[in-house]
C-alpha atoms as a PDB file:
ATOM      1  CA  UNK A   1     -20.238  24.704   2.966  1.00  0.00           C
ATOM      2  CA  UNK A   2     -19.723  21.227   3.418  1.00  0.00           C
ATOM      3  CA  UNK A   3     -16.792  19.994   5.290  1.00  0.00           C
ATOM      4  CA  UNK A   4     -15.579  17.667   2.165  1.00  0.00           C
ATOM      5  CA  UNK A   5     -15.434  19.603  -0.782  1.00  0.00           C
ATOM      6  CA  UNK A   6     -15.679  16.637  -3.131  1.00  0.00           C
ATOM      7  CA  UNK A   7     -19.445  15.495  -4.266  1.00  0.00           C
ATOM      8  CA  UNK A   8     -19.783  11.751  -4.396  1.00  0.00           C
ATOM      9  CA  UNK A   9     -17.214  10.383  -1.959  1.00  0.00           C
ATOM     10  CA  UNK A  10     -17.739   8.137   0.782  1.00  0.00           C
ATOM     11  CA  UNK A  11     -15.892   8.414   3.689  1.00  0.00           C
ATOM     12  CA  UNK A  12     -14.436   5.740   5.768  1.00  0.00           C
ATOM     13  CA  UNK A  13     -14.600   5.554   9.446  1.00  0.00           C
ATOM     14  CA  UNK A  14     -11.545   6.063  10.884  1.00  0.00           C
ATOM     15  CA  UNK A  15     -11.325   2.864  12.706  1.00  0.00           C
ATOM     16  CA  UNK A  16     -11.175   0.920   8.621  1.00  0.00           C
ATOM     17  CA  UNK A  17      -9.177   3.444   7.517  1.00  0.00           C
ATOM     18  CA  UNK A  18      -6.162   2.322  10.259  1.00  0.00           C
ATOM     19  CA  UNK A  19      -7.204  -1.310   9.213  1.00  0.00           C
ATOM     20  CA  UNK A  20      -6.653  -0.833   5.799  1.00  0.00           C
ATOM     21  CA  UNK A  21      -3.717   1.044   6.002  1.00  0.00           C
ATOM     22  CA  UNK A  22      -2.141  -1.674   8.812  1.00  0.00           C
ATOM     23  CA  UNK A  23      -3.832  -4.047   5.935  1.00  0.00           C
ATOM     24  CA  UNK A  24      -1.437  -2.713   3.017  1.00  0.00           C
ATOM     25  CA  UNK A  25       1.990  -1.690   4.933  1.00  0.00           C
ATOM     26  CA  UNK A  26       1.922  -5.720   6.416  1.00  0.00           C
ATOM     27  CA  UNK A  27       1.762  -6.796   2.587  1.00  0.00           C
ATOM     28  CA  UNK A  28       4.435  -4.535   1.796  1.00  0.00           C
ATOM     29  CA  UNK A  29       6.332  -5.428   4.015  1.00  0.00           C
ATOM     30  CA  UNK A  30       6.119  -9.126   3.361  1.00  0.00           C
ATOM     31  CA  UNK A  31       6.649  -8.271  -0.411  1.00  0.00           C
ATOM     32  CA  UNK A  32      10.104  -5.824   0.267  1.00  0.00           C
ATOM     33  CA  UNK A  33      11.626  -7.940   3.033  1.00  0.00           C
ATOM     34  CA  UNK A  34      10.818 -11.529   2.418  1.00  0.00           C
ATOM     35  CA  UNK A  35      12.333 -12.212  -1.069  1.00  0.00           C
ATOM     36  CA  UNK A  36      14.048 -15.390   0.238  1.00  0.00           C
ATOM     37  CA  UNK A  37      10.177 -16.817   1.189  1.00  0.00           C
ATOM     38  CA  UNK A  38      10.310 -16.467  -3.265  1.00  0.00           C
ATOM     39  CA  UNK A  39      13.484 -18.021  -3.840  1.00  0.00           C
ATOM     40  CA  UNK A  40      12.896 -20.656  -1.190  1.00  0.00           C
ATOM     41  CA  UNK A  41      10.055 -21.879  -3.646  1.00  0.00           C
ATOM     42  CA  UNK A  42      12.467 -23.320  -6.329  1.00  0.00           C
ATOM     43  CA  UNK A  43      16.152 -22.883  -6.180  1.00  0.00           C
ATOM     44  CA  UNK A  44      16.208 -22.977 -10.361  1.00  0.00           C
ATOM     45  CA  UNK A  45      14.395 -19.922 -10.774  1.00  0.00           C
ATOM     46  CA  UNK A  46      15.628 -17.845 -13.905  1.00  0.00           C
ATOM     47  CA  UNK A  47      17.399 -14.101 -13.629  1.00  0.00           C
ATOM     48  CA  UNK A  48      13.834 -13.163 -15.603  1.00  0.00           C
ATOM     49  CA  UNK A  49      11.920 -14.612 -12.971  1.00  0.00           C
ATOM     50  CA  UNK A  50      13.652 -12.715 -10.782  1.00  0.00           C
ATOM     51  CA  UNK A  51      14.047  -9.308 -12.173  1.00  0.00           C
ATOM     52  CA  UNK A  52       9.950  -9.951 -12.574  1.00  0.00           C
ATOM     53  CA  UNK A  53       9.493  -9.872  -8.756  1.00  0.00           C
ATOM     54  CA  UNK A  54      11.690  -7.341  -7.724  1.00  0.00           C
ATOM     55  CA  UNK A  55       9.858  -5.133 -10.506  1.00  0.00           C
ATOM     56  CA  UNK A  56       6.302  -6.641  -9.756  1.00  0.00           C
ATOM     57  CA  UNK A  57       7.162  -5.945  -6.266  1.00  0.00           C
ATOM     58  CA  UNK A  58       8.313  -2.062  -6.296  1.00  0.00           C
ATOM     59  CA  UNK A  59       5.552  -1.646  -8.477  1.00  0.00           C
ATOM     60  CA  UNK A  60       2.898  -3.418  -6.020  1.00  0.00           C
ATOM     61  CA  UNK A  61       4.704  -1.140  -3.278  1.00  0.00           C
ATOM     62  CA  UNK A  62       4.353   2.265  -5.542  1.00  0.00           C
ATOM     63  CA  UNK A  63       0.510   1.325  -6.375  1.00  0.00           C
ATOM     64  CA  UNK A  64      -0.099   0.761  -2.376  1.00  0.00           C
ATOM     65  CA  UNK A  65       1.373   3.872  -1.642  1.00  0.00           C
ATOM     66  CA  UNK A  66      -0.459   5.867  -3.791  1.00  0.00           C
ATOM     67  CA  UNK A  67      -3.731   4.349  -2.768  1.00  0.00           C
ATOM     68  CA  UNK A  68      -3.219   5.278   0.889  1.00  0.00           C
ATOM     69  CA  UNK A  69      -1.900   9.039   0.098  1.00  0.00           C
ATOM     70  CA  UNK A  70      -5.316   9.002  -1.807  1.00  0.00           C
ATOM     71  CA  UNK A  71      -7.366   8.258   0.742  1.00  0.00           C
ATOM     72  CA  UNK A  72      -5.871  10.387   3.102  1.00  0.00           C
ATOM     73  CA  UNK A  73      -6.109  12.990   1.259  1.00  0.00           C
ATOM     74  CA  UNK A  74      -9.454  12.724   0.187  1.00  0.00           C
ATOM     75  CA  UNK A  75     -10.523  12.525   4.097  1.00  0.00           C
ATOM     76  CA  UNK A  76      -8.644  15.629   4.324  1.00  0.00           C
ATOM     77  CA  UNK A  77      -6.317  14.083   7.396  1.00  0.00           C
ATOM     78  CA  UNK A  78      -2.882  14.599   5.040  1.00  0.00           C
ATOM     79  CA  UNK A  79      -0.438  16.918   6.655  1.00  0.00           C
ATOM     80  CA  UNK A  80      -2.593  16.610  10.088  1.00  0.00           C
ATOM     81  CA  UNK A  81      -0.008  16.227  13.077  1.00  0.00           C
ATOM     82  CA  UNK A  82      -1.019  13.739  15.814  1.00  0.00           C
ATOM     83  CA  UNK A  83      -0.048  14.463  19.310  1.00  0.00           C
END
């Protein structure tokens, strides 16, 4: 038997897979921690606009997250411990 049990996926060397994790967390991170960078922009923004990126931004975070649990666990590497 194969070692991937899924037909049709491509896997990713493991070199872009730390790159594109390192890729996503960085844009999190700028999107969770930086929300003065957003009201620095214009001091008149509306409660709307920013209820928008607090929402916009949880849900960019969720979406991230769920891409890289994805592609870890298609690699089969999820639940691996690293010494």
């Amino acid at each position: 038997m194969s070692e991937n049990p899924q037909r049709g996926s491509r896997t990713l060397p493991p070199s872009r897979k730390r790159a594109l994790f390192a890729v996503l967390l960085v844009i999190d991170a700028v999107v969770t921690l930086f929300p003065p960078l957003y009201w620095s922009a214009g001091a008149d923004r509306s409660a709307a606009d920013t209820l928008l990126y607090f929402i916009g931004g949880s849900g960019f975070v969720l979406a991230s997250i769920l891409v890289l649990y994805a592609i870890d666990a298609r690699h089969g590497t999820h639940g691996e411990v690293r010494s």
